[in-house]
PDB file of N, CA and C in Angstrom:
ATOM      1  N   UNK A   1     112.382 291.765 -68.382  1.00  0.00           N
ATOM      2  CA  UNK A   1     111.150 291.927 -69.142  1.00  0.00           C
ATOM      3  C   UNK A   1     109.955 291.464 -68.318  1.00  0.00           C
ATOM      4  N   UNK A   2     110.391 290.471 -67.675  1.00  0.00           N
ATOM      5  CA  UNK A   2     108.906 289.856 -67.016  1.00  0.00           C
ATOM      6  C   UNK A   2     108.643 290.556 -65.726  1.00  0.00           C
ATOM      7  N   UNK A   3     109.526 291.761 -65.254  1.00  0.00           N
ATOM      8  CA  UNK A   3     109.358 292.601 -63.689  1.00  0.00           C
ATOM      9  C   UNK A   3     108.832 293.136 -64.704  1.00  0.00           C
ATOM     10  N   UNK A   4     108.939 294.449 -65.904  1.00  0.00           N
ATOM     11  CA  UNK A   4     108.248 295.314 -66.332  1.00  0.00           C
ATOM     12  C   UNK A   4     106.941 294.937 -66.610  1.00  0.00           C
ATOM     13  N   UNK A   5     106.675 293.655 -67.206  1.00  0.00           N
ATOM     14  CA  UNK A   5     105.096 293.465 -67.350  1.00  0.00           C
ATOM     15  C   UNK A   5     104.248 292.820 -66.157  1.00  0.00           C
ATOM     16  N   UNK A   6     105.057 292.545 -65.444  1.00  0.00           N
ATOM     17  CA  UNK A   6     104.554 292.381 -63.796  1.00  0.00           C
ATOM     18  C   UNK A   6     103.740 293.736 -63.095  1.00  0.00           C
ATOM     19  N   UNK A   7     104.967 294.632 -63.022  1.00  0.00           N
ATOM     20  CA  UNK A   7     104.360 295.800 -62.850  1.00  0.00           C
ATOM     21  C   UNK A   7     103.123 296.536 -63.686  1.00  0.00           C
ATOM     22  N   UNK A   8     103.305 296.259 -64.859  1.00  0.00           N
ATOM     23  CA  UNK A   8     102.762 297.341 -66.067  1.00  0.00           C
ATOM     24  C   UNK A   8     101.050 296.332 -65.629  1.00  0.00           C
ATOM     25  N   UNK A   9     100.973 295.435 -65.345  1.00  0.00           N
ATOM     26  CA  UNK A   9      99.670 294.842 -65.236  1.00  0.00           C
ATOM     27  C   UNK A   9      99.173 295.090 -63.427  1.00  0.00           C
ATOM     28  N   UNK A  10     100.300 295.469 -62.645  1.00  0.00           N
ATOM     29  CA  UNK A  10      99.457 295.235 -61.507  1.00  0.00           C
ATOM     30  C   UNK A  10      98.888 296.782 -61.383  1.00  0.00           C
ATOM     31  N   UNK A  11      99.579 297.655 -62.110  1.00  0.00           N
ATOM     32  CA  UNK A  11      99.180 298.958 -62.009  1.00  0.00           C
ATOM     33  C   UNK A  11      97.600 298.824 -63.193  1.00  0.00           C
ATOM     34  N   UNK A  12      97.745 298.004 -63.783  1.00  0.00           N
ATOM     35  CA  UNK A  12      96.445 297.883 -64.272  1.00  0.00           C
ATOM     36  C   UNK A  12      94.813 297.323 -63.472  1.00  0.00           C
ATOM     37  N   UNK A  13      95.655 296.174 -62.796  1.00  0.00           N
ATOM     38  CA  UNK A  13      94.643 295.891 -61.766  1.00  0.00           C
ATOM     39  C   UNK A  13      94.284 296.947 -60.668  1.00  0.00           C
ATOM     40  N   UNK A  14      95.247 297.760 -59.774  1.00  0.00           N
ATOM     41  CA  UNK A  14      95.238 298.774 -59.127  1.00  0.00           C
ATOM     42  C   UNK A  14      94.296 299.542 -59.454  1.00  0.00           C
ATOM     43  N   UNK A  15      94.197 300.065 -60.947  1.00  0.00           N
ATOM     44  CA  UNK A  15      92.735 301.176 -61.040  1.00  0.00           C
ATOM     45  C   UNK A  15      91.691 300.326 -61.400  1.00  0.00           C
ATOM     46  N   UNK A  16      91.360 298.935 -61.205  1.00  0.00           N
ATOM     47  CA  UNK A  16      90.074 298.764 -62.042  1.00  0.00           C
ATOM     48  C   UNK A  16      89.285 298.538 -60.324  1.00  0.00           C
ATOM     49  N   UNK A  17      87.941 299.085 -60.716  1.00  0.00           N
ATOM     50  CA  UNK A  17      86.992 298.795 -59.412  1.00  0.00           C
ATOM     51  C   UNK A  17      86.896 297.400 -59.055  1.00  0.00           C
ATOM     52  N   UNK A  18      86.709 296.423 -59.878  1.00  0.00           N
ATOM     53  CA  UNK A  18      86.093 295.055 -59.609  1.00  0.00           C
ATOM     54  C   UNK A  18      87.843 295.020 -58.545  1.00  0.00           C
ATOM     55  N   UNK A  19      88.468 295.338 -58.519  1.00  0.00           N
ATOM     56  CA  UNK A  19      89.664 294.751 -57.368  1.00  0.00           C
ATOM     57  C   UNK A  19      89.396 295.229 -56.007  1.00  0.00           C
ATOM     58  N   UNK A  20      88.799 296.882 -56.311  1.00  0.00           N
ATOM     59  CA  UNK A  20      88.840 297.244 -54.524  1.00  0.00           C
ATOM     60  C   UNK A  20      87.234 296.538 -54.069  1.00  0.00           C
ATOM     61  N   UNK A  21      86.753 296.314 -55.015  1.00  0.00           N
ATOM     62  CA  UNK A  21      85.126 295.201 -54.307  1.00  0.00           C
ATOM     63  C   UNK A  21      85.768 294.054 -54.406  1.00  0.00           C
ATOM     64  N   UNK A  22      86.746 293.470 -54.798  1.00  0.00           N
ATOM     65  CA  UNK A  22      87.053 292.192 -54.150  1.00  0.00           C
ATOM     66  C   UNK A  22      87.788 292.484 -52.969  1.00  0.00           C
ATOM     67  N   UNK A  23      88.596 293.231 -52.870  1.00  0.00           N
ATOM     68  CA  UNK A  23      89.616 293.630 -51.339  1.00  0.00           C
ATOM     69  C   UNK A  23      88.206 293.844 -50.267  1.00  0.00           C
ATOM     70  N   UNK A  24      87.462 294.370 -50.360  1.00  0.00           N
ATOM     71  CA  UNK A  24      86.942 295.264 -49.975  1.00  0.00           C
ATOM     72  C   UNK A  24      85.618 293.686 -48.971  1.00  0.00           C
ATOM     73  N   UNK A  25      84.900 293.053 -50.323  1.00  0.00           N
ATOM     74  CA  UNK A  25      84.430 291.999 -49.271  1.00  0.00           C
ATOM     75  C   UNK A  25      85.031 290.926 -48.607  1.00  0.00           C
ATOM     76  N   UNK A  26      86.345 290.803 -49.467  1.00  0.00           N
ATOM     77  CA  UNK A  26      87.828 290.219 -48.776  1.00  0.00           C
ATOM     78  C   UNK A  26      87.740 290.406 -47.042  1.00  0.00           C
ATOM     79  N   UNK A  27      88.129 291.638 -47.076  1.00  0.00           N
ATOM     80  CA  UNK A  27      88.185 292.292 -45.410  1.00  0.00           C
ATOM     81  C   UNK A  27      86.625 292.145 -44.662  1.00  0.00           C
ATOM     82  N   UNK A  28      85.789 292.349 -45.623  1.00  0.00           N
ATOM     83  CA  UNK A  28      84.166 292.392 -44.810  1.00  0.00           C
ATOM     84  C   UNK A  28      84.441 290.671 -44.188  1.00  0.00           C
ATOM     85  N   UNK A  29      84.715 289.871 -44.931  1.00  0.00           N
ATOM     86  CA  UNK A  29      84.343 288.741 -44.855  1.00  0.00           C
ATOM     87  C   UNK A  29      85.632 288.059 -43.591  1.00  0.00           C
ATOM     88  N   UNK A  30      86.981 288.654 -43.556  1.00  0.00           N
ATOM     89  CA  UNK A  30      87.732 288.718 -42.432  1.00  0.00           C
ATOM     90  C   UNK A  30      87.736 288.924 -41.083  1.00  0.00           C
ATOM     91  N   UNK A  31      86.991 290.459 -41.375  1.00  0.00           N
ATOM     92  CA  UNK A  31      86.442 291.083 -39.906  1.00  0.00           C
ATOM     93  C   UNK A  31      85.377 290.584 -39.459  1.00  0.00           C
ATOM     94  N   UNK A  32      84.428 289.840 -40.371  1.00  0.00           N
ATOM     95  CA  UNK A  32      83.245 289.161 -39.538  1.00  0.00           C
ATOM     96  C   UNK A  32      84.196 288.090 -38.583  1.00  0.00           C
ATOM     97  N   UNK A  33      84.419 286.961 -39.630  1.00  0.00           N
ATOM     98  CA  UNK A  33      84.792 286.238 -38.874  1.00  0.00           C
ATOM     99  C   UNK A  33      85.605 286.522 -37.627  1.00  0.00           C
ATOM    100  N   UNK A  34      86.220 287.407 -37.432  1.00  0.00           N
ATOM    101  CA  UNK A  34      87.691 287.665 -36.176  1.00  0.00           C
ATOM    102  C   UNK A  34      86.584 288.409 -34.979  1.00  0.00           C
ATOM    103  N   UNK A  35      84.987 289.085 -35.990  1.00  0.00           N
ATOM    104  CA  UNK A  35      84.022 289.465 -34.659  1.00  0.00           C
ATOM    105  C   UNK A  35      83.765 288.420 -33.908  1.00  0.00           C
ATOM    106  N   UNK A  36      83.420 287.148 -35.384  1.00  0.00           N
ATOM    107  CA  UNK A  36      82.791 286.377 -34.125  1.00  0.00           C
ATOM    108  C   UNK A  36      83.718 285.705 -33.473  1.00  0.00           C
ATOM    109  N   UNK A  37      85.033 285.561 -33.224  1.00  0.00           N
ATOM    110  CA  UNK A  37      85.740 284.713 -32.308  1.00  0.00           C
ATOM    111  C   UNK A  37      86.145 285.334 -31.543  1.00  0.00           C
ATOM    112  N   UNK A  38      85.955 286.915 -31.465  1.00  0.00           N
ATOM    113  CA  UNK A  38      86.243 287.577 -30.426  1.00  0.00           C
ATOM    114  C   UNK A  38      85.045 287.612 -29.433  1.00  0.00           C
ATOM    115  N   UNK A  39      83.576 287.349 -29.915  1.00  0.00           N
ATOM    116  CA  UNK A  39      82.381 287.591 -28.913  1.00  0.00           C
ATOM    117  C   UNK A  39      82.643 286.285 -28.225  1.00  0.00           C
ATOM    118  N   UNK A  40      83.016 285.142 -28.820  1.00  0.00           N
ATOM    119  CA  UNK A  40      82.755 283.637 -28.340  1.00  0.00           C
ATOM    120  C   UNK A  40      83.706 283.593 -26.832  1.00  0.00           C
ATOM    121  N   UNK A  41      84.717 284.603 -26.961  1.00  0.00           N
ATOM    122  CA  UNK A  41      86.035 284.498 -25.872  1.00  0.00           C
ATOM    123  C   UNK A  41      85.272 284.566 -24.571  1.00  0.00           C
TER     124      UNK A  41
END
């Protein structure tokens, strides 16, 4: 029971927008940082 409502909610999170703008400045905020330790080399 608790895999089916595991799933049944992440497929809920999956379509809502507010997740891919969190992934989304997630990675912005990743790739800055990994720019700047790559210019510092």
């Amino acid at each position: 029971m608790f895999g089916t409502l595991f799933l049944k909610e992440c497929r809920q999170i999956g379509k809502s927008i507010v997740y891919y703008v969190f992934v989304a400045c997630l990675l912005g905020f990743f790739l800055s940082q990994l720019g700047a330790k790559s210019w510092t080399r």
